[in-house]
PDB file of N, CA and C in Angstrom:
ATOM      1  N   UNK A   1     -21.529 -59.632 -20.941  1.00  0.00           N
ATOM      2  CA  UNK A   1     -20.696 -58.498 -21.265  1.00  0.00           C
ATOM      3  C   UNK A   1     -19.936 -58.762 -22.552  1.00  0.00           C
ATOM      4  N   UNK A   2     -19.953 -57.537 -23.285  1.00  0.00           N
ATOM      5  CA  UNK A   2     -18.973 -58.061 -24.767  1.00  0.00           C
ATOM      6  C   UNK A   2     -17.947 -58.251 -24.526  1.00  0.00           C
ATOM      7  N   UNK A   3     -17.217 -58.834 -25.636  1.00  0.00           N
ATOM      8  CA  UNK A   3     -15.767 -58.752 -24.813  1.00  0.00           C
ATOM      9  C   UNK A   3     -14.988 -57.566 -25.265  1.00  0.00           C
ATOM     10  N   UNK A   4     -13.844 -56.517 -24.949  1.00  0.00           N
ATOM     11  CA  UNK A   4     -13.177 -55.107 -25.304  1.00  0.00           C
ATOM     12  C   UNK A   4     -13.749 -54.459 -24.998  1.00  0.00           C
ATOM     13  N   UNK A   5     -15.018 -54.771 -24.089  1.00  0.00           N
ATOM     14  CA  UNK A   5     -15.702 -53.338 -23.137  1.00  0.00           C
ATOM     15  C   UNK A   5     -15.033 -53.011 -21.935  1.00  0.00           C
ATOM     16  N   UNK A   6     -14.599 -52.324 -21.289  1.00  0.00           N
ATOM     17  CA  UNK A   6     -14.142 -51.965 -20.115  1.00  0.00           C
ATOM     18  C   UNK A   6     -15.106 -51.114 -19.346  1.00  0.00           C
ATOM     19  N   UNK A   7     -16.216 -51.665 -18.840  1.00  0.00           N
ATOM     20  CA  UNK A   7     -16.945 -50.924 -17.790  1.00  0.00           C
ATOM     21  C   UNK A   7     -16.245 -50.133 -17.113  1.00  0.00           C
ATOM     22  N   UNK A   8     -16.933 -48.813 -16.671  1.00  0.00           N
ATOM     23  CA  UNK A   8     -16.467 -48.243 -15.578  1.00  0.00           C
ATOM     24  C   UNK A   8     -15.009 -47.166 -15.111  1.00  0.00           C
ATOM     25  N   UNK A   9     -14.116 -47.733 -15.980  1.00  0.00           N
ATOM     26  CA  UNK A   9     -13.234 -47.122 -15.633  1.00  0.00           C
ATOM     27  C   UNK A   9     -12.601 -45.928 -16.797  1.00  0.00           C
ATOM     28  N   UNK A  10     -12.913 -46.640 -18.151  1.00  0.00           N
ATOM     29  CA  UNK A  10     -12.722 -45.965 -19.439  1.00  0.00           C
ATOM     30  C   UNK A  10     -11.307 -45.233 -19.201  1.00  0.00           C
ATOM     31  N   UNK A  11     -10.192 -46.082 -19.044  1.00  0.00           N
ATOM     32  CA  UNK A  11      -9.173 -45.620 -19.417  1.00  0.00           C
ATOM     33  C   UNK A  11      -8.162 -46.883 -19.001  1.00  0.00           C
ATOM     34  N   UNK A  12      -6.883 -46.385 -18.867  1.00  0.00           N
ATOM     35  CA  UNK A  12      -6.067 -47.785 -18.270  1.00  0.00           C
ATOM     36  C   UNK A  12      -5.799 -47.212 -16.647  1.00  0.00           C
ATOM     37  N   UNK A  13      -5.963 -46.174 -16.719  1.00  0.00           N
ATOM     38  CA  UNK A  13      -5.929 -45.366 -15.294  1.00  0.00           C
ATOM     39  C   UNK A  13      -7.274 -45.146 -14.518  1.00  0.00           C
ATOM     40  N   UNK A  14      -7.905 -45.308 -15.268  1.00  0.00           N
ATOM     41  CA  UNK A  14      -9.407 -45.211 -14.540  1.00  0.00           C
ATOM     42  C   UNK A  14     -10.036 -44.022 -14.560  1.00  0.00           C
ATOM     43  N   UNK A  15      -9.675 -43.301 -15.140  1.00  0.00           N
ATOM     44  CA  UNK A  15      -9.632 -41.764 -14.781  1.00  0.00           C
ATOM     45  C   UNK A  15     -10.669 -40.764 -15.919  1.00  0.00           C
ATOM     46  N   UNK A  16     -11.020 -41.496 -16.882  1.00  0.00           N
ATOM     47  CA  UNK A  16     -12.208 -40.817 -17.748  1.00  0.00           C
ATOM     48  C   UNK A  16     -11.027 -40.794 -18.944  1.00  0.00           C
ATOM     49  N   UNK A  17      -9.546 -41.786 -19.127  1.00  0.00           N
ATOM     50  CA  UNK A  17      -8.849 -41.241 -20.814  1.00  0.00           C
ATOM     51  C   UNK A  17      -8.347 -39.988 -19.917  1.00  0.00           C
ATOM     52  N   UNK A  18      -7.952 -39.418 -19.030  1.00  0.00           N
ATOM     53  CA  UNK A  18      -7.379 -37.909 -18.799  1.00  0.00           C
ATOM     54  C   UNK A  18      -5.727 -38.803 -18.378  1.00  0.00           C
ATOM     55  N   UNK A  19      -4.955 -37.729 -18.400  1.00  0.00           N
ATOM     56  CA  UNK A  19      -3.673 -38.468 -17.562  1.00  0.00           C
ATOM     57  C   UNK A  19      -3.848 -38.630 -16.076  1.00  0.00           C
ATOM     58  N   UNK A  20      -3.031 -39.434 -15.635  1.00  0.00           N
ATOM     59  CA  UNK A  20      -3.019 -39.645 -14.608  1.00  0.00           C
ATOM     60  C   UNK A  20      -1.827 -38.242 -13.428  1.00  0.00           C
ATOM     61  N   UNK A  21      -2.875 -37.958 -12.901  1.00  0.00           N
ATOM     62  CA  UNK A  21      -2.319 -36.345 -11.825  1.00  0.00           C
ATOM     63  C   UNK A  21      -1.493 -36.988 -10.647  1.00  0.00           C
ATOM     64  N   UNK A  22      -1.033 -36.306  -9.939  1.00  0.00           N
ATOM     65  CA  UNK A  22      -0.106 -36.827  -8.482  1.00  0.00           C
ATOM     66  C   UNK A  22      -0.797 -35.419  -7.477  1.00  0.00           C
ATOM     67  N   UNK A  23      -1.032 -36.402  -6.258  1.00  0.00           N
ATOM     68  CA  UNK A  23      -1.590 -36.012  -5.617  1.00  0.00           C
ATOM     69  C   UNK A  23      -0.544 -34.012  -5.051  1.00  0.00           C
ATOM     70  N   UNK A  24      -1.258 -33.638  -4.642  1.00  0.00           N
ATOM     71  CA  UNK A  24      -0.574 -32.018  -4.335  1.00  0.00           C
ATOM     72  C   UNK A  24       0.818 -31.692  -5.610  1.00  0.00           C
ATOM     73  N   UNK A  25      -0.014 -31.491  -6.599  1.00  0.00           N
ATOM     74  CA  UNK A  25       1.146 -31.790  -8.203  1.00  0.00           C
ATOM     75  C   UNK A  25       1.128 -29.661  -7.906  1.00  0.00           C
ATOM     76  N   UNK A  26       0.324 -29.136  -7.167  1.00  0.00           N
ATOM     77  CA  UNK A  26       0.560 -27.973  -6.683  1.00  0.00           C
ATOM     78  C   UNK A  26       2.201 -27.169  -6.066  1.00  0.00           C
ATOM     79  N   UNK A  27       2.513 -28.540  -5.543  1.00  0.00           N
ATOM     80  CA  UNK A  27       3.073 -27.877  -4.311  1.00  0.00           C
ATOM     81  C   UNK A  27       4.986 -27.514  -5.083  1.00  0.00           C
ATOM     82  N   UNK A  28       5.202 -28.456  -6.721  1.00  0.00           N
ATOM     83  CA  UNK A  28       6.256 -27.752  -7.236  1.00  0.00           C
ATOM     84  C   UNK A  28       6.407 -26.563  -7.827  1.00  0.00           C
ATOM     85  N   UNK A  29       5.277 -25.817  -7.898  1.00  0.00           N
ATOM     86  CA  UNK A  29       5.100 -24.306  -8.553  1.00  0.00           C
ATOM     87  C   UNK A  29       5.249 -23.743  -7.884  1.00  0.00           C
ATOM     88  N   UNK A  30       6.289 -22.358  -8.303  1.00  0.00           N
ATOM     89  CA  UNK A  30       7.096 -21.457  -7.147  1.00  0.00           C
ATOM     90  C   UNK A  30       5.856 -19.917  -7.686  1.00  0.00           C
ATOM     91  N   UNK A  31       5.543 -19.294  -6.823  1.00  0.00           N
ATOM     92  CA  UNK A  31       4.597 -17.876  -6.797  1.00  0.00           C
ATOM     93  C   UNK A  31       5.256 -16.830  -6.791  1.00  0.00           C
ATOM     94  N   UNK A  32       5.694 -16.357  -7.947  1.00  0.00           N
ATOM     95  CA  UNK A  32       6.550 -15.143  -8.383  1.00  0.00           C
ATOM     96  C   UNK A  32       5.716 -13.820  -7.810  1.00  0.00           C
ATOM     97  N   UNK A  33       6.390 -12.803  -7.168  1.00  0.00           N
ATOM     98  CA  UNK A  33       5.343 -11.358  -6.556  1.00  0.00           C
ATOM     99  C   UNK A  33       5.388 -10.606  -8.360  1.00  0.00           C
ATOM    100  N   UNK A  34       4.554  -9.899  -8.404  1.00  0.00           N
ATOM    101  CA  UNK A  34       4.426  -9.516  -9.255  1.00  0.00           C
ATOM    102  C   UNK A  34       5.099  -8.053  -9.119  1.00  0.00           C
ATOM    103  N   UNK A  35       5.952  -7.653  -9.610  1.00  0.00           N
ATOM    104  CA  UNK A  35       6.436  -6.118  -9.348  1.00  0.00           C
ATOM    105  C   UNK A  35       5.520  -5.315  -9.474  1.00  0.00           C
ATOM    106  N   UNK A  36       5.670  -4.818  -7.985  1.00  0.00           N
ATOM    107  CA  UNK A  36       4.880  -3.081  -8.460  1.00  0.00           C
ATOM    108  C   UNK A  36       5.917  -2.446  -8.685  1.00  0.00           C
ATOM    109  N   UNK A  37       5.707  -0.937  -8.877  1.00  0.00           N
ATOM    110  CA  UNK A  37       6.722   0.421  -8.911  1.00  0.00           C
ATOM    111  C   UNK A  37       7.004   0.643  -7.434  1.00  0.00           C
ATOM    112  N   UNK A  38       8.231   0.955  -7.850  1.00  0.00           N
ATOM    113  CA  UNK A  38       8.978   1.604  -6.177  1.00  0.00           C
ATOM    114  C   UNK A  38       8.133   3.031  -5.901  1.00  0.00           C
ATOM    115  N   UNK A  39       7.367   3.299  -5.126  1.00  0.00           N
ATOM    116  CA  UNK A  39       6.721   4.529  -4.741  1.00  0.00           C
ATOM    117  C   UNK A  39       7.818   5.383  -3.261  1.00  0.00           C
ATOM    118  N   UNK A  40       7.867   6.921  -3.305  1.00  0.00           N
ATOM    119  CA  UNK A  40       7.703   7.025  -2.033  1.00  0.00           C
ATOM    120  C   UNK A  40       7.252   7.115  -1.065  1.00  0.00           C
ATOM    121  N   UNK A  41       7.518   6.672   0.208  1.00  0.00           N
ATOM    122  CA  UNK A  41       6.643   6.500   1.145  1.00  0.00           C
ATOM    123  C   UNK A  41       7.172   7.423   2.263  1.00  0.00           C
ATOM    124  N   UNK A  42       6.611   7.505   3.548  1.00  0.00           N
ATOM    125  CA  UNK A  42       6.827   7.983   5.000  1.00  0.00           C
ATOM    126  C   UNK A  42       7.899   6.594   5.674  1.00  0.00           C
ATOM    127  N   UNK A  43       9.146   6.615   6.031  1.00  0.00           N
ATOM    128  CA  UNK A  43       9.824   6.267   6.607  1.00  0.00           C
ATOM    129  C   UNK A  43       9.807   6.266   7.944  1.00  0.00           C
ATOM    130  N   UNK A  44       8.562   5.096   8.408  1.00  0.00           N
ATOM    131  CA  UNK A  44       8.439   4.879   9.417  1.00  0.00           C
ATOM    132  C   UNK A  44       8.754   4.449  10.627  1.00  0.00           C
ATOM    133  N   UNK A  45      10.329   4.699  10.334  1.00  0.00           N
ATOM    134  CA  UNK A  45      11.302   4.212  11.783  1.00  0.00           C
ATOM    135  C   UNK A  45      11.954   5.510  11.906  1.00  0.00           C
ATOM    136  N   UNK A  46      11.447   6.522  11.163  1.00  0.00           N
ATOM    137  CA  UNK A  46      11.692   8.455  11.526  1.00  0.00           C
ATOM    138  C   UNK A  46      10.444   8.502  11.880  1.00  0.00           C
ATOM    139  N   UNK A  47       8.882   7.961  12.652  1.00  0.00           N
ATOM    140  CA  UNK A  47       8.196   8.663  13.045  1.00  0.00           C
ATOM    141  C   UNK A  47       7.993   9.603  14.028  1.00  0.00           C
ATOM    142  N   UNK A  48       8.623   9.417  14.810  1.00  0.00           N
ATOM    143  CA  UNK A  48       8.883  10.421  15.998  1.00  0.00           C
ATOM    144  C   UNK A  48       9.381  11.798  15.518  1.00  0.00           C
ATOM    145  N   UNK A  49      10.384  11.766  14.702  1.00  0.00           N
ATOM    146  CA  UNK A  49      11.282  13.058  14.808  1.00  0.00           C
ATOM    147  C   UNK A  49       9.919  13.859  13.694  1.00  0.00           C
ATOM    148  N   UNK A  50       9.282  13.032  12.606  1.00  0.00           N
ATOM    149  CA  UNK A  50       8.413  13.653  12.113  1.00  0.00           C
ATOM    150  C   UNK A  50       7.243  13.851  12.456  1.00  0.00           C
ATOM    151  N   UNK A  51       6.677  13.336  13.383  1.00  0.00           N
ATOM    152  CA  UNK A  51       5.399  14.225  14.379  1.00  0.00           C
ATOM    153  C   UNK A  51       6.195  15.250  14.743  1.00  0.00           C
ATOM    154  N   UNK A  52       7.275  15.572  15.162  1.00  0.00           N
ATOM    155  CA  UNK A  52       7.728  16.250  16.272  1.00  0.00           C
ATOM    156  C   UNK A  52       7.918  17.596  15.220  1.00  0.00           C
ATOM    157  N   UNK A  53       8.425  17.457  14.245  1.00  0.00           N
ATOM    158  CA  UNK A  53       8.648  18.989  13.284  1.00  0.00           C
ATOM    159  C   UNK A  53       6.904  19.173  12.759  1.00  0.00           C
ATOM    160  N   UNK A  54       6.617  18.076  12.239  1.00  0.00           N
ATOM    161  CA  UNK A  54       5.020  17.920  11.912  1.00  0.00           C
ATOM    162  C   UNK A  54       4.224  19.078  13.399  1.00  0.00           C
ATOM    163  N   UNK A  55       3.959  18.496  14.381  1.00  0.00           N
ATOM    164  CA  UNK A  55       4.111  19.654  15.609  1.00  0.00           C
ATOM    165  C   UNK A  55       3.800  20.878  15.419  1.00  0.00           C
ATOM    166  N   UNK A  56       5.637  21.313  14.980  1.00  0.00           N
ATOM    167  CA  UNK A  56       6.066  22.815  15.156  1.00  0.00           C
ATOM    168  C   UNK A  56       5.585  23.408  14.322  1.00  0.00           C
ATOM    169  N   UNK A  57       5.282  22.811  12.897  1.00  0.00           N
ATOM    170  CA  UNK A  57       4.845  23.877  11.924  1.00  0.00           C
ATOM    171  C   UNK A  57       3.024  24.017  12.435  1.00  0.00           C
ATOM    172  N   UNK A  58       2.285  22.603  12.346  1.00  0.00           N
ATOM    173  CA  UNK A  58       1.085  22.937  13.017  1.00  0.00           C
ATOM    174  C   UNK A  58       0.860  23.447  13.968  1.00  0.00           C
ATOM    175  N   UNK A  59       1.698  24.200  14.991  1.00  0.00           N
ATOM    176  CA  UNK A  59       1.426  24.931  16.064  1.00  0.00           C
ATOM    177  C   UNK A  59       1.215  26.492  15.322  1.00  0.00           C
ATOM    178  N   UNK A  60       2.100  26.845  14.807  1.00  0.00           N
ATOM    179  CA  UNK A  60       1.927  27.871  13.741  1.00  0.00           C
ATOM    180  C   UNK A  60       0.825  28.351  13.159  1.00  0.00           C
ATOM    181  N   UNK A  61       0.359  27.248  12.414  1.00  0.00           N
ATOM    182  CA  UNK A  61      -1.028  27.392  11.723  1.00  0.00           C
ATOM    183  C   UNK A  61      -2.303  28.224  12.281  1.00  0.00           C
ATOM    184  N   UNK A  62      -2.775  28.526  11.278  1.00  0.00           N
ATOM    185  CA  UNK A  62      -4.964  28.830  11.918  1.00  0.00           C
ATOM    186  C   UNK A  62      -5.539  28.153  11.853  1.00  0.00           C
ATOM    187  N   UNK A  63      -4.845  26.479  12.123  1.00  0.00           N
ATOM    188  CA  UNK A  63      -5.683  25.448  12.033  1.00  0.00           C
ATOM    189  C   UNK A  63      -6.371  25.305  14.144  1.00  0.00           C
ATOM    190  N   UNK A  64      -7.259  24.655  14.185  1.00  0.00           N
ATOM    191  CA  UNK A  64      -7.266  24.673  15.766  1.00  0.00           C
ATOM    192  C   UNK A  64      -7.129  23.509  15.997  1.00  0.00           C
ATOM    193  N   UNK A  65      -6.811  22.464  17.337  1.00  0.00           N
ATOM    194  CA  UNK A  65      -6.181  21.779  18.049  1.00  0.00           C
ATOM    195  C   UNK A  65      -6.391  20.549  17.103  1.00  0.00           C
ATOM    196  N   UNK A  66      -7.838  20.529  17.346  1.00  0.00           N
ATOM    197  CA  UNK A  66      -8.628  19.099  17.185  1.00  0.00           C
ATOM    198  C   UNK A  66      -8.277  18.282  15.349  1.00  0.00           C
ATOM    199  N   UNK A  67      -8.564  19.654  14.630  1.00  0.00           N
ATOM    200  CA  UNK A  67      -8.140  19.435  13.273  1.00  0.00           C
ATOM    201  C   UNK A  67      -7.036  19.021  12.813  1.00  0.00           C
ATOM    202  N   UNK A  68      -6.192  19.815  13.331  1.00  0.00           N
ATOM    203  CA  UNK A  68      -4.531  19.684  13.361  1.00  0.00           C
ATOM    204  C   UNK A  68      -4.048  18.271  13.811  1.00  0.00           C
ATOM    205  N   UNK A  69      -5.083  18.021  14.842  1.00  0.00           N
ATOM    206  CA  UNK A  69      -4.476  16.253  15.214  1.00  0.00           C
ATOM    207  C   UNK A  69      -5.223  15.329  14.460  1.00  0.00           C
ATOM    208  N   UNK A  70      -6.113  16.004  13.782  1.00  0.00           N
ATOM    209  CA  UNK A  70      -6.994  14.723  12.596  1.00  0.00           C
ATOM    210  C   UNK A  70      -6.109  14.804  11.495  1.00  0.00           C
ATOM    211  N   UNK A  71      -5.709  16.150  10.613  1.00  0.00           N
ATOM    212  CA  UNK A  71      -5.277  16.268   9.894  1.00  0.00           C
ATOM    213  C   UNK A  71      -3.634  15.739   9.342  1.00  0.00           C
ATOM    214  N   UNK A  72      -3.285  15.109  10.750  1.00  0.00           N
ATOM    215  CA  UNK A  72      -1.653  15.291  10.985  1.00  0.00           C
ATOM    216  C   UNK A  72      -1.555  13.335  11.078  1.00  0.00           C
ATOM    217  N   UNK A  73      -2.779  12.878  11.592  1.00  0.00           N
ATOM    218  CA  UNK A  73      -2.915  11.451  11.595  1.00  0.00           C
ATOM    219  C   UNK A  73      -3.206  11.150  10.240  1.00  0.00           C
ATOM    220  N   UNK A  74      -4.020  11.814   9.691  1.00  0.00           N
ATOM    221  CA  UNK A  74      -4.288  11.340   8.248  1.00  0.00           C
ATOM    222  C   UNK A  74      -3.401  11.716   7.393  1.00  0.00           C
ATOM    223  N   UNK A  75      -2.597  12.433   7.138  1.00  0.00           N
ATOM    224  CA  UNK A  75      -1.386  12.947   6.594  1.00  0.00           C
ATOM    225  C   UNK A  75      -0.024  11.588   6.849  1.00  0.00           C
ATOM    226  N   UNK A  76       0.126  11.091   8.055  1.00  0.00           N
ATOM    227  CA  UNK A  76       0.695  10.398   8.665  1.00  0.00           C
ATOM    228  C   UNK A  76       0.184   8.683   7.536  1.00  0.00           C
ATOM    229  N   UNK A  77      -1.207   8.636   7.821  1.00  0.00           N
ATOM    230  CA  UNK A  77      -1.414   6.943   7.234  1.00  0.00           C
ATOM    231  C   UNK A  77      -1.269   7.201   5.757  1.00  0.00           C
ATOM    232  N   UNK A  78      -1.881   7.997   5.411  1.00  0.00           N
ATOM    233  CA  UNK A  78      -1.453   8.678   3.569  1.00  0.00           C
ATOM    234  C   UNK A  78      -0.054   8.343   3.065  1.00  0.00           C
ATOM    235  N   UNK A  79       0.766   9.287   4.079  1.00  0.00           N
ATOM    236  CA  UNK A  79       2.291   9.377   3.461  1.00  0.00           C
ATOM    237  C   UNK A  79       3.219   7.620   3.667  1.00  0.00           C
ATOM    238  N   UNK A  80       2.383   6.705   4.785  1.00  0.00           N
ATOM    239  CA  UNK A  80       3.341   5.655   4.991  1.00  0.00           C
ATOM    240  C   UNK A  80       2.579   4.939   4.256  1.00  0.00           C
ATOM    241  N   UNK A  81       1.252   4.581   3.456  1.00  0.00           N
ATOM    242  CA  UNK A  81       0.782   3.240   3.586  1.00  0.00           C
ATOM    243  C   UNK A  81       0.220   3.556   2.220  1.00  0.00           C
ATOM    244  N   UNK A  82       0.221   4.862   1.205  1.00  0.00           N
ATOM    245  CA  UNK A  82      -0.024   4.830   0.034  1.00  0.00           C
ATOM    246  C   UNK A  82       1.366   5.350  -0.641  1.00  0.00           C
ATOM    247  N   UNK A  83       1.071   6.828  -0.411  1.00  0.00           N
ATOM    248  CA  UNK A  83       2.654   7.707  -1.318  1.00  0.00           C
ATOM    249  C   UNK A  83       2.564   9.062  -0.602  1.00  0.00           C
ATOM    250  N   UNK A  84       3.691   9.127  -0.855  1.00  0.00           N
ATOM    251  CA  UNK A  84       4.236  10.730  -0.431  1.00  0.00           C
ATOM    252  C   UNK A  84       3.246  11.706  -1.431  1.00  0.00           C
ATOM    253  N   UNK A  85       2.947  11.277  -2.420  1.00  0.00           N
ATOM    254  CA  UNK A  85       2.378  11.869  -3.567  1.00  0.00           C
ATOM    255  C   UNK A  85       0.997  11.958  -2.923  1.00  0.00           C
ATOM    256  N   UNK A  86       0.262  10.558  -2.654  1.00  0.00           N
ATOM    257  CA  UNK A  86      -0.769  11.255  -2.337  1.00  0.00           C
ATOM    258  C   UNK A  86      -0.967  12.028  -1.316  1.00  0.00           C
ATOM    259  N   UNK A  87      -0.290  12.189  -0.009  1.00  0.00           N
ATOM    260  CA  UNK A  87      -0.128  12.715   0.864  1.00  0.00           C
ATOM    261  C   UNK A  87       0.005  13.943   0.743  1.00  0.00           C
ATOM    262  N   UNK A  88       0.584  14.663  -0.183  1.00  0.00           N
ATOM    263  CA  UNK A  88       0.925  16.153  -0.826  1.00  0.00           C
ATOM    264  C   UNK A  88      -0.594  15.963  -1.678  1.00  0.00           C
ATOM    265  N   UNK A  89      -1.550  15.627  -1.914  1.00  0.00           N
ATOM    266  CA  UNK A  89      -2.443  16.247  -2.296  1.00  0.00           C
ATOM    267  C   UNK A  89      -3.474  15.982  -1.838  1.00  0.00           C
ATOM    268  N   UNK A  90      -3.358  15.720  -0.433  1.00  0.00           N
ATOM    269  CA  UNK A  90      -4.179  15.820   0.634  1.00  0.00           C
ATOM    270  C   UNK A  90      -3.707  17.040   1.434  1.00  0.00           C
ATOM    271  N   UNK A  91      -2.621  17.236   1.303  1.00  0.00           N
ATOM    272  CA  UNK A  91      -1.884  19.009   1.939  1.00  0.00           C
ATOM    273  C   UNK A  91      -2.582  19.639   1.030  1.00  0.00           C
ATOM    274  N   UNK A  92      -2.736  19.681  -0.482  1.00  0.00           N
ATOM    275  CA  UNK A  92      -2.987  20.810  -1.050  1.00  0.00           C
ATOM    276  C   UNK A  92      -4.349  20.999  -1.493  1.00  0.00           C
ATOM    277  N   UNK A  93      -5.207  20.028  -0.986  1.00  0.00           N
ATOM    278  CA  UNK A  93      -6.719  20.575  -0.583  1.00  0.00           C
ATOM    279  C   UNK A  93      -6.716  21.284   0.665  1.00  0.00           C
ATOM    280  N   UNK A  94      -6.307  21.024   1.828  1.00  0.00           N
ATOM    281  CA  UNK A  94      -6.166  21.830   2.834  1.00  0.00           C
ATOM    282  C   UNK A  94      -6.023  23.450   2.359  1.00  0.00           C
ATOM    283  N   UNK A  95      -4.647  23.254   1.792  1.00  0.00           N
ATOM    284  CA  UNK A  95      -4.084  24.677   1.254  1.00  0.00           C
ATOM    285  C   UNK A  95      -5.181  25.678   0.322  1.00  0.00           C
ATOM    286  N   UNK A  96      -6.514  24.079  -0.803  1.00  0.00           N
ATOM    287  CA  UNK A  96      -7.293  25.193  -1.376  1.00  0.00           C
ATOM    288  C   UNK A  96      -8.324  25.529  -0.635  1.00  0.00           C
ATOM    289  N   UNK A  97      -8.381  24.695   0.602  1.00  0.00           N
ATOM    290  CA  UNK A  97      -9.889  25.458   1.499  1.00  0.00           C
ATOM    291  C   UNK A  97     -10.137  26.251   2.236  1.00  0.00           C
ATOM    292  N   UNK A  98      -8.162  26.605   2.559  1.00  0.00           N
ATOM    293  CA  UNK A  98      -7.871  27.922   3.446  1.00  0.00           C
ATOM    294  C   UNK A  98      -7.457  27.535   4.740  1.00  0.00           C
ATOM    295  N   UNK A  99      -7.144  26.573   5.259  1.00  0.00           N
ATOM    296  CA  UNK A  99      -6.760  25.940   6.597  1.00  0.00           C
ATOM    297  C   UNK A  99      -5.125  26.193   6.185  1.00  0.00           C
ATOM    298  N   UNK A 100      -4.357  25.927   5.433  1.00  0.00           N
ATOM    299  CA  UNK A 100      -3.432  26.166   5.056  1.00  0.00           C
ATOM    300  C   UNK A 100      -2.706  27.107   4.351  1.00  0.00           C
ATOM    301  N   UNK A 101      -1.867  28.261   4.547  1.00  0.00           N
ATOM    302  CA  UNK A 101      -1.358  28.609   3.599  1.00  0.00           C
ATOM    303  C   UNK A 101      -0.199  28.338   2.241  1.00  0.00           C
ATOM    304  N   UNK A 102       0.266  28.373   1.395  1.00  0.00           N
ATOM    305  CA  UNK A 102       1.321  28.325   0.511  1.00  0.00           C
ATOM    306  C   UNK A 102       2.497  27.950   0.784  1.00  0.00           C
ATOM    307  N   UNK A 103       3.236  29.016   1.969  1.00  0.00           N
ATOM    308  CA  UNK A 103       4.013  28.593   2.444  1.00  0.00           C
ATOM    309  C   UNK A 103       4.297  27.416   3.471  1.00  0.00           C
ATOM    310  N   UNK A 104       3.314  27.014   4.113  1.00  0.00           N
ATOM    311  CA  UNK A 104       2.827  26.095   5.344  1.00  0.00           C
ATOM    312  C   UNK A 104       2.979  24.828   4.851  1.00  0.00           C
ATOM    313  N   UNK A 105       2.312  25.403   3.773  1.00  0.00           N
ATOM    314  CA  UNK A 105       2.224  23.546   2.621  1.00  0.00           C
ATOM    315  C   UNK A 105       3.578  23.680   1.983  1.00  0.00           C
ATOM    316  N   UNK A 106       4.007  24.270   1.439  1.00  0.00           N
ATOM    317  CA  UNK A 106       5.743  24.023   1.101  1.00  0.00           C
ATOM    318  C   UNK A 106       6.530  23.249   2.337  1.00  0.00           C
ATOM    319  N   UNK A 107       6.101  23.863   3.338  1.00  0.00           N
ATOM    320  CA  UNK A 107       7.320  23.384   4.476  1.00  0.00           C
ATOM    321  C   UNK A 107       6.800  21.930   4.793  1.00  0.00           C
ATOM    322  N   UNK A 108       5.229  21.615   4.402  1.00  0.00           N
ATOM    323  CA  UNK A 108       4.880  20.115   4.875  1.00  0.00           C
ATOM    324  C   UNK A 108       5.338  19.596   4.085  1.00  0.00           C
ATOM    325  N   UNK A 109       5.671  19.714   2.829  1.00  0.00           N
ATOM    326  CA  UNK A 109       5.788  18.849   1.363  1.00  0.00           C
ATOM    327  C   UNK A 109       7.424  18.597   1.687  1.00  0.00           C
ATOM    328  N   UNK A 110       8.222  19.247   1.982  1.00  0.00           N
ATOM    329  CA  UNK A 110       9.209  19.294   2.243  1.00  0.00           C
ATOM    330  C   UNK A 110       9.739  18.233   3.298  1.00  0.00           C
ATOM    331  N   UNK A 111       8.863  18.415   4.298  1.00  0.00           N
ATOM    332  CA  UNK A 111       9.230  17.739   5.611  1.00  0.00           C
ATOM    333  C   UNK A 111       9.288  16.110   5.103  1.00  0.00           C
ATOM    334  N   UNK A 112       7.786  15.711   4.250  1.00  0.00           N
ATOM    335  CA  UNK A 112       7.458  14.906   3.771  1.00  0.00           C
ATOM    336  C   UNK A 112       8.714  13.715   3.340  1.00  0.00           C
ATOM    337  N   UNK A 113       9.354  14.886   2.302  1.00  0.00           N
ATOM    338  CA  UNK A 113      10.551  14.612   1.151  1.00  0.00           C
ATOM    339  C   UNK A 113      11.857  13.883   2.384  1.00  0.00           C
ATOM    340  N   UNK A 114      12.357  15.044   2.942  1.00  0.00           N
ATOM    341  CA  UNK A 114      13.109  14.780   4.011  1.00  0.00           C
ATOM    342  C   UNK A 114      13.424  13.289   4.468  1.00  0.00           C
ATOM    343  N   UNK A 115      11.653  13.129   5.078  1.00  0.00           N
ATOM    344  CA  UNK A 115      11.853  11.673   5.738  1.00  0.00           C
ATOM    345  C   UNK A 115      11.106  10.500   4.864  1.00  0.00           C
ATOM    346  N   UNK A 116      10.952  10.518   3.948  1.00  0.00           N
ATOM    347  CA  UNK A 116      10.847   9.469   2.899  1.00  0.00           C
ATOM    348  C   UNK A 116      11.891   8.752   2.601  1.00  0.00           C
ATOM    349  N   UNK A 117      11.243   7.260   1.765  1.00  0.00           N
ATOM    350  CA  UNK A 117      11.923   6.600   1.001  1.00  0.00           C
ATOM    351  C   UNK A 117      11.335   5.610   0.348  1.00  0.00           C
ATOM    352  N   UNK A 118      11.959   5.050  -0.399  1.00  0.00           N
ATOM    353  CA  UNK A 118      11.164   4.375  -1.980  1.00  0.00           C
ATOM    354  C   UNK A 118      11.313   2.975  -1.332  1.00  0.00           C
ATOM    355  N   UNK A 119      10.028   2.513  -1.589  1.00  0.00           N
ATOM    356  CA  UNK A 119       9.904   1.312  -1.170  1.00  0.00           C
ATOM    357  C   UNK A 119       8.310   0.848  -1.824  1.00  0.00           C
TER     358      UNK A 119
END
């Protein structure tokens, strides 16, 4: 062997010349959330009182039973788990296909507003 060769390890750390790491060198980095925008949502510790007006106006309607309870669940996961926003324009396709009228959808958009909050 020559001599000033260092087989094998090529560094004083052994490590390929890279620095030498510490094991879980992970675990001092803190994971900042990244801000989203405050949206509004369905205020879901008012769900009750808002099925319950939700209900009265769909009893009203020329919608029939079955629709009204699809339409009122999906209205429901829309308004809590995306936005109030999109939720109002899932009312106002209803409103352009004729299941809804103008006024019907005012009073849902409304109800909407009522029991919201930004989160």
């Amino acid at each position: 062997m020559p001599a000033g060769k260092d087989h094998g390890n090529n560094g004083p750390n052994g490590n390929g010349g890279r620095p030498a790491s510490t094991p879980n060198s992970q675990k001092g980095k803190v994971r900042t959330k990244e801000a989203t925008k405050r949206q509004s949502m369905l205020n879901t510790h008012k769900l009750a009182p808002f099925k319950y007006d939700m209900n009265e106006i769909l009893s009203n309607t020329q919608m029939d039973e079955a629709k009204s309870s699809a339409f009122l669940a999906t209205l429901i996961a829309k308004a809590s788990r995306l936005s109030t926003k999109e939720a109002k324009e899932f009312v106002r396709g209803f409103m352009d296909s004729g299941d809804l009228t103008k006024d019907e959808c005012d009073k849902i958009n409304r109800l909407m507003d009522k029991y919201s909050k930004y989160r």
